[in-house]
N, C-alpha and C. Protein backbone atom coordinates (compact mmCIF):
# COMPACT_ATOMS: atom_id res chain seq x y z
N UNK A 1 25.09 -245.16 37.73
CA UNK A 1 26.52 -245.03 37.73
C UNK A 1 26.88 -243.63 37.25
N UNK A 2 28.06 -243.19 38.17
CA UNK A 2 28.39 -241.54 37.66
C UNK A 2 29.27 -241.43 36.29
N UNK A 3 29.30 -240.01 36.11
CA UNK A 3 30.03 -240.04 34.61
C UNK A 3 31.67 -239.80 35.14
N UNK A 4 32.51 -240.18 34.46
CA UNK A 4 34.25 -240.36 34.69
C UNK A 4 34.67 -239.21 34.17
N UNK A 5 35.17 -238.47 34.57
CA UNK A 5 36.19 -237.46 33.80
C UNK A 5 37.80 -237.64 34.21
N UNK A 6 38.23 -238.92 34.08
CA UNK A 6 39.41 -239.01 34.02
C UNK A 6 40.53 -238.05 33.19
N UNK A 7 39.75 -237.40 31.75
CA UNK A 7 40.72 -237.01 30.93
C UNK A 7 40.41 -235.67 31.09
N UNK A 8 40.18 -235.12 32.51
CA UNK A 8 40.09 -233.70 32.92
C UNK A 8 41.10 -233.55 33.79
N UNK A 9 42.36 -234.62 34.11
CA UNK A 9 42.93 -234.27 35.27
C UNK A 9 42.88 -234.57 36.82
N UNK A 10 43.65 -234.72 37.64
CA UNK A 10 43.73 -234.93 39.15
C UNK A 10 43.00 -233.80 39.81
N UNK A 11 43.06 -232.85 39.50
CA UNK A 11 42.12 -231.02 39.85
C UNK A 11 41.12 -231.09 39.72
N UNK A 12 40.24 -232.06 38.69
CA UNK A 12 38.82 -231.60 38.36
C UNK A 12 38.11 -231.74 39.75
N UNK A 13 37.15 -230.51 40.14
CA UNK A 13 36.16 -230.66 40.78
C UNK A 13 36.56 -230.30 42.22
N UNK A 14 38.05 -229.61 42.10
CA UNK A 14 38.16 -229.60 43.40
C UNK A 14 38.65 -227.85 43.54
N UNK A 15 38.60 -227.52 44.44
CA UNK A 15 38.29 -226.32 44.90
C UNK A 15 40.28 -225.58 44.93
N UNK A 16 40.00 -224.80 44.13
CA UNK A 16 41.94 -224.46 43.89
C UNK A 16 41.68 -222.88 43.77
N UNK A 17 43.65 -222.33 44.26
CA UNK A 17 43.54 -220.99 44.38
C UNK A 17 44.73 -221.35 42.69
N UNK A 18 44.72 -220.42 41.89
CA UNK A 18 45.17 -220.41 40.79
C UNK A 18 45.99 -218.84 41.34
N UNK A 19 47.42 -218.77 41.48
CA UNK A 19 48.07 -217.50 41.81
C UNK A 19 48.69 -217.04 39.82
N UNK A 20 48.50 -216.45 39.76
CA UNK A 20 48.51 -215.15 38.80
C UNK A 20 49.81 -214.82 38.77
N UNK A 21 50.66 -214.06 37.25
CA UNK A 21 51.47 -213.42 37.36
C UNK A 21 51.41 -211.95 37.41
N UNK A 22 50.27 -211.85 37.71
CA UNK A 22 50.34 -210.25 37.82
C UNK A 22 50.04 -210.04 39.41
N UNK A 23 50.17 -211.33 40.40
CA UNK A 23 50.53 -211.22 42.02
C UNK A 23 48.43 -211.27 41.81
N UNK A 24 48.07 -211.49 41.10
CA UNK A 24 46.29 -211.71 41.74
C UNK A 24 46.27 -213.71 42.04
N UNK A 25 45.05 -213.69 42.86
CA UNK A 25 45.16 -215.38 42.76
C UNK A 25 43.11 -214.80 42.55
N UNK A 26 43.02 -216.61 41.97
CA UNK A 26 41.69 -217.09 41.40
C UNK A 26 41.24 -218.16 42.52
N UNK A 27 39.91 -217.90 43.10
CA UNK A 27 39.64 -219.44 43.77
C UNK A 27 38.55 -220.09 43.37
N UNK A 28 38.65 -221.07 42.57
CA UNK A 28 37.55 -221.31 42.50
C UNK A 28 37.37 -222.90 42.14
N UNK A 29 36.73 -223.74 41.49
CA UNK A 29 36.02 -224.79 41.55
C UNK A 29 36.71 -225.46 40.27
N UNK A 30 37.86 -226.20 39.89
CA UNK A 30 38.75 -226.45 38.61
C UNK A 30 37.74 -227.28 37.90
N UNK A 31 37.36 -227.07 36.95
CA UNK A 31 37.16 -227.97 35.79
C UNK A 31 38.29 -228.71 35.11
N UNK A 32 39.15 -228.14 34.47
CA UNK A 32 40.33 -228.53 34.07
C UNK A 32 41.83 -227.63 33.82
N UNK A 33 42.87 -228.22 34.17
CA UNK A 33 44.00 -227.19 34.36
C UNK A 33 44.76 -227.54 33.40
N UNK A 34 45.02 -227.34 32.13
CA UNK A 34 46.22 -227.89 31.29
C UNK A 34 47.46 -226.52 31.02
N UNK A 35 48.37 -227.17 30.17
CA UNK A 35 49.14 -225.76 30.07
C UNK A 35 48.45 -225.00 29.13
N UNK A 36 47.83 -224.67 28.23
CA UNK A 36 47.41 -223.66 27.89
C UNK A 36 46.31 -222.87 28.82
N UNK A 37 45.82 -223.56 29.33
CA UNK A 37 44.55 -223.03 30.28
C UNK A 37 43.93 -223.37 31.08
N UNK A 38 43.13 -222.73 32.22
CA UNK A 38 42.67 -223.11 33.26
C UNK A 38 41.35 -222.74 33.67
N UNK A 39 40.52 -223.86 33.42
CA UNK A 39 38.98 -223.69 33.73
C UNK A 39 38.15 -223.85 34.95
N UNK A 40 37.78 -222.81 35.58
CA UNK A 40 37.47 -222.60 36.81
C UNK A 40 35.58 -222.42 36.72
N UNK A 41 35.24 -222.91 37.46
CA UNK A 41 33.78 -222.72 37.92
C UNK A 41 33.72 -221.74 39.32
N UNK A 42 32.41 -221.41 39.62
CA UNK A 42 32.19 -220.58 40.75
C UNK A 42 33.32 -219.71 41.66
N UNK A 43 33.86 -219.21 40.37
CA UNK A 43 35.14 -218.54 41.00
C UNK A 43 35.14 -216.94 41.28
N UNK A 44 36.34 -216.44 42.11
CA UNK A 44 36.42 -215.58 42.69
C UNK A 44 37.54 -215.02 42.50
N UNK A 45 37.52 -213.47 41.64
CA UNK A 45 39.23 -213.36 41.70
C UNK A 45 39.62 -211.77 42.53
N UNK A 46 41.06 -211.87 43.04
CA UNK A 46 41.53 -211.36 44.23
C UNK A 46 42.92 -210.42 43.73
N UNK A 47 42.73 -209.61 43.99
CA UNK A 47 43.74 -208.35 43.48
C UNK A 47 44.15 -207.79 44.75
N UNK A 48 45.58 -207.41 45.45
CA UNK A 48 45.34 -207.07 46.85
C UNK A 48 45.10 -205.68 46.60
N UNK A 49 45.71 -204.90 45.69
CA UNK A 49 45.29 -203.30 45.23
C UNK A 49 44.24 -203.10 45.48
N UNK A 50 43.17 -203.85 44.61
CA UNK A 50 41.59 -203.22 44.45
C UNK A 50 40.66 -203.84 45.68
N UNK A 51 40.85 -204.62 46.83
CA UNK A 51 40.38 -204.83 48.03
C UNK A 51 41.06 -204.66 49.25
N UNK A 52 40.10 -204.31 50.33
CA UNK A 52 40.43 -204.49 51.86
C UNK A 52 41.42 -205.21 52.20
N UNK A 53 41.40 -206.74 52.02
CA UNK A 53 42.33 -207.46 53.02
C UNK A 53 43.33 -207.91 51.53
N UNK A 54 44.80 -208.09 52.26
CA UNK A 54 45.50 -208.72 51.68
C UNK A 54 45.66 -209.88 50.83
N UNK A 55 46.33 -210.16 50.64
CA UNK A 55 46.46 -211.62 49.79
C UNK A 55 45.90 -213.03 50.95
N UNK A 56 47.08 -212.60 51.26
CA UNK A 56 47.01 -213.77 52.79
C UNK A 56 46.18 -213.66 53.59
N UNK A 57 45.61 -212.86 54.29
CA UNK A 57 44.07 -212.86 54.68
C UNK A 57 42.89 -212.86 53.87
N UNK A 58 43.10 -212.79 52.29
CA UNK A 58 41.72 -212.97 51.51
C UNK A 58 42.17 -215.05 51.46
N UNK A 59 43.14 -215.16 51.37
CA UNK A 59 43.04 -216.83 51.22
C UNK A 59 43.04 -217.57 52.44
N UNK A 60 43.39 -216.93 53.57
CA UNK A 60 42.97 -217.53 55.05
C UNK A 60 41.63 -217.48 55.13
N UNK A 61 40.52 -216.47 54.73
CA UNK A 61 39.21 -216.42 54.83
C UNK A 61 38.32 -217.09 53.81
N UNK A 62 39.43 -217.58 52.90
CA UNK A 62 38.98 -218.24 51.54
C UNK A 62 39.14 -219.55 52.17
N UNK A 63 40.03 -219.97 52.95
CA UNK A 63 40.35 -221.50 53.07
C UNK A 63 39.06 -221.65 54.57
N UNK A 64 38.85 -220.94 55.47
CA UNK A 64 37.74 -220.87 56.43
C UNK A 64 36.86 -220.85 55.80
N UNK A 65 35.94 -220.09 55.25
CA UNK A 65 34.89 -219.94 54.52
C UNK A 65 33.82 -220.02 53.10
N UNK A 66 35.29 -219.83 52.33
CA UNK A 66 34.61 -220.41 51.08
C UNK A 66 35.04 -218.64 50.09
N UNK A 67 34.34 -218.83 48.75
CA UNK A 67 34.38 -217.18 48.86
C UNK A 67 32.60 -216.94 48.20
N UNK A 68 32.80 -215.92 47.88
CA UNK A 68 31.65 -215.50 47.16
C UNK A 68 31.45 -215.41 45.50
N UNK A 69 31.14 -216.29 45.14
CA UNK A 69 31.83 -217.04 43.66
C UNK A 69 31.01 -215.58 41.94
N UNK A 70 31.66 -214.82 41.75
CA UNK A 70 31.73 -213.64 41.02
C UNK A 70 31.24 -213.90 39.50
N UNK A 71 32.04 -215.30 39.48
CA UNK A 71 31.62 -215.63 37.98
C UNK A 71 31.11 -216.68 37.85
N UNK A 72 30.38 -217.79 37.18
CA UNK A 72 29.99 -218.82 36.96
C UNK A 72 31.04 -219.53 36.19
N UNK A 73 31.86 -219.19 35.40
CA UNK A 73 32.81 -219.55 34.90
C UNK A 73 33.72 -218.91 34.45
N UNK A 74 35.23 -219.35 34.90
CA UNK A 74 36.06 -218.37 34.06
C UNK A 74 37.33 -219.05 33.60
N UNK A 75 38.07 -218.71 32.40
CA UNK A 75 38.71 -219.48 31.30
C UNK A 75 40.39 -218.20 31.71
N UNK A 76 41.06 -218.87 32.09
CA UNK A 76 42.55 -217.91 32.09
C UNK A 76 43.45 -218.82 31.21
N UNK A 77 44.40 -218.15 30.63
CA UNK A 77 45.28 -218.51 30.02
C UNK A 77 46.81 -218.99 30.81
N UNK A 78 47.05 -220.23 30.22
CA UNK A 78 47.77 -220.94 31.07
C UNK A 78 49.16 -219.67 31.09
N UNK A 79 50.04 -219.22 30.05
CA UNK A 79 50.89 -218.16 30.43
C UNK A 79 50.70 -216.93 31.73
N UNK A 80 49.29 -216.80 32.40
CA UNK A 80 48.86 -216.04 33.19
C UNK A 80 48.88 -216.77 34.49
N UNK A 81 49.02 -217.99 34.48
CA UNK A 81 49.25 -218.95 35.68
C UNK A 81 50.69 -219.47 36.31
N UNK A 82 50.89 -219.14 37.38
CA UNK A 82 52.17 -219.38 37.67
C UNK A 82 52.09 -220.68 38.74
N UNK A 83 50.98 -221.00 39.36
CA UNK A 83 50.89 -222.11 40.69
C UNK A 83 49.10 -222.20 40.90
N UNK A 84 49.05 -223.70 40.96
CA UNK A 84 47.69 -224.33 41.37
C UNK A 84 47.88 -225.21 42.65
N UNK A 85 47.37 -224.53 43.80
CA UNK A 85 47.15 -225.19 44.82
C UNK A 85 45.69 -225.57 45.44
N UNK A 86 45.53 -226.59 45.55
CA UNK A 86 44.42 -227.21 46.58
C UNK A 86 43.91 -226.35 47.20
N UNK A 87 42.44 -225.54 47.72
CA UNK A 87 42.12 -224.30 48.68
C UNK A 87 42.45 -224.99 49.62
N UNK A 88 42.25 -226.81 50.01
CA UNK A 88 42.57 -227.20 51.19
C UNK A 88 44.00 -227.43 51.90
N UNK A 89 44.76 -226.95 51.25
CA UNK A 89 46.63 -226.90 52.05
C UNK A 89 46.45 -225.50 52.12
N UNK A 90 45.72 -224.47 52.53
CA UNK A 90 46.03 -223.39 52.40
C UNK A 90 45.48 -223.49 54.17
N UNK A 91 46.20 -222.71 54.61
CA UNK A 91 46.20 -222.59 56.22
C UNK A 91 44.43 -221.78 56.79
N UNK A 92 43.72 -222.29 57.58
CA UNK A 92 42.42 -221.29 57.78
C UNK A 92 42.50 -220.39 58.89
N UNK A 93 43.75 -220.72 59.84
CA UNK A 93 44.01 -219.59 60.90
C UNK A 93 45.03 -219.24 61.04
């Protein structure tokens, strides 16, 4: 029988873009999202300044493909979070 993490939330384990108030988004693998903070596994974070493609084409290629996961874990502070969406409502074409 598997282990329950009910008291991690509806998010745990599922694959979310975490959008940023500084206009960056996070994608990665939720452990748990509360208001103080948001715990992400195999995640990937996205600045449109410091890369090639845009916002919207790094999360169209994020929702097709997956990304290339940067950190093994990463801990943001819930004041730095403005929206947690599903990677899967995010459009792939």
């Amino acid at each position: 029988m598997g282990t329950f993490h009910d008291n991690l939330g509806a998010l745990h384990g599922i694959t979310v873009v975490v959008e940023l108030t500084d206009g960056g988004v996070i994608v990665g693998r939720c452990h748990e999202a509360t208001d103080e903070q948001v715990l992400l596994h195999d995640a990937d974070v996205h600045h449109e300044a410091d890369g090639e493609l845009s916002r919207a084409d790094y999360l169209k290629r994020a929702a097709q493909w997956g990304v290339f996961a940067k950190h093994k874990s990463l801990r943001v502070a819930g004041d730095q979070v403005t929206q947690i969406t599903p990677l899967g409502q995010i459009e792939a074409n």
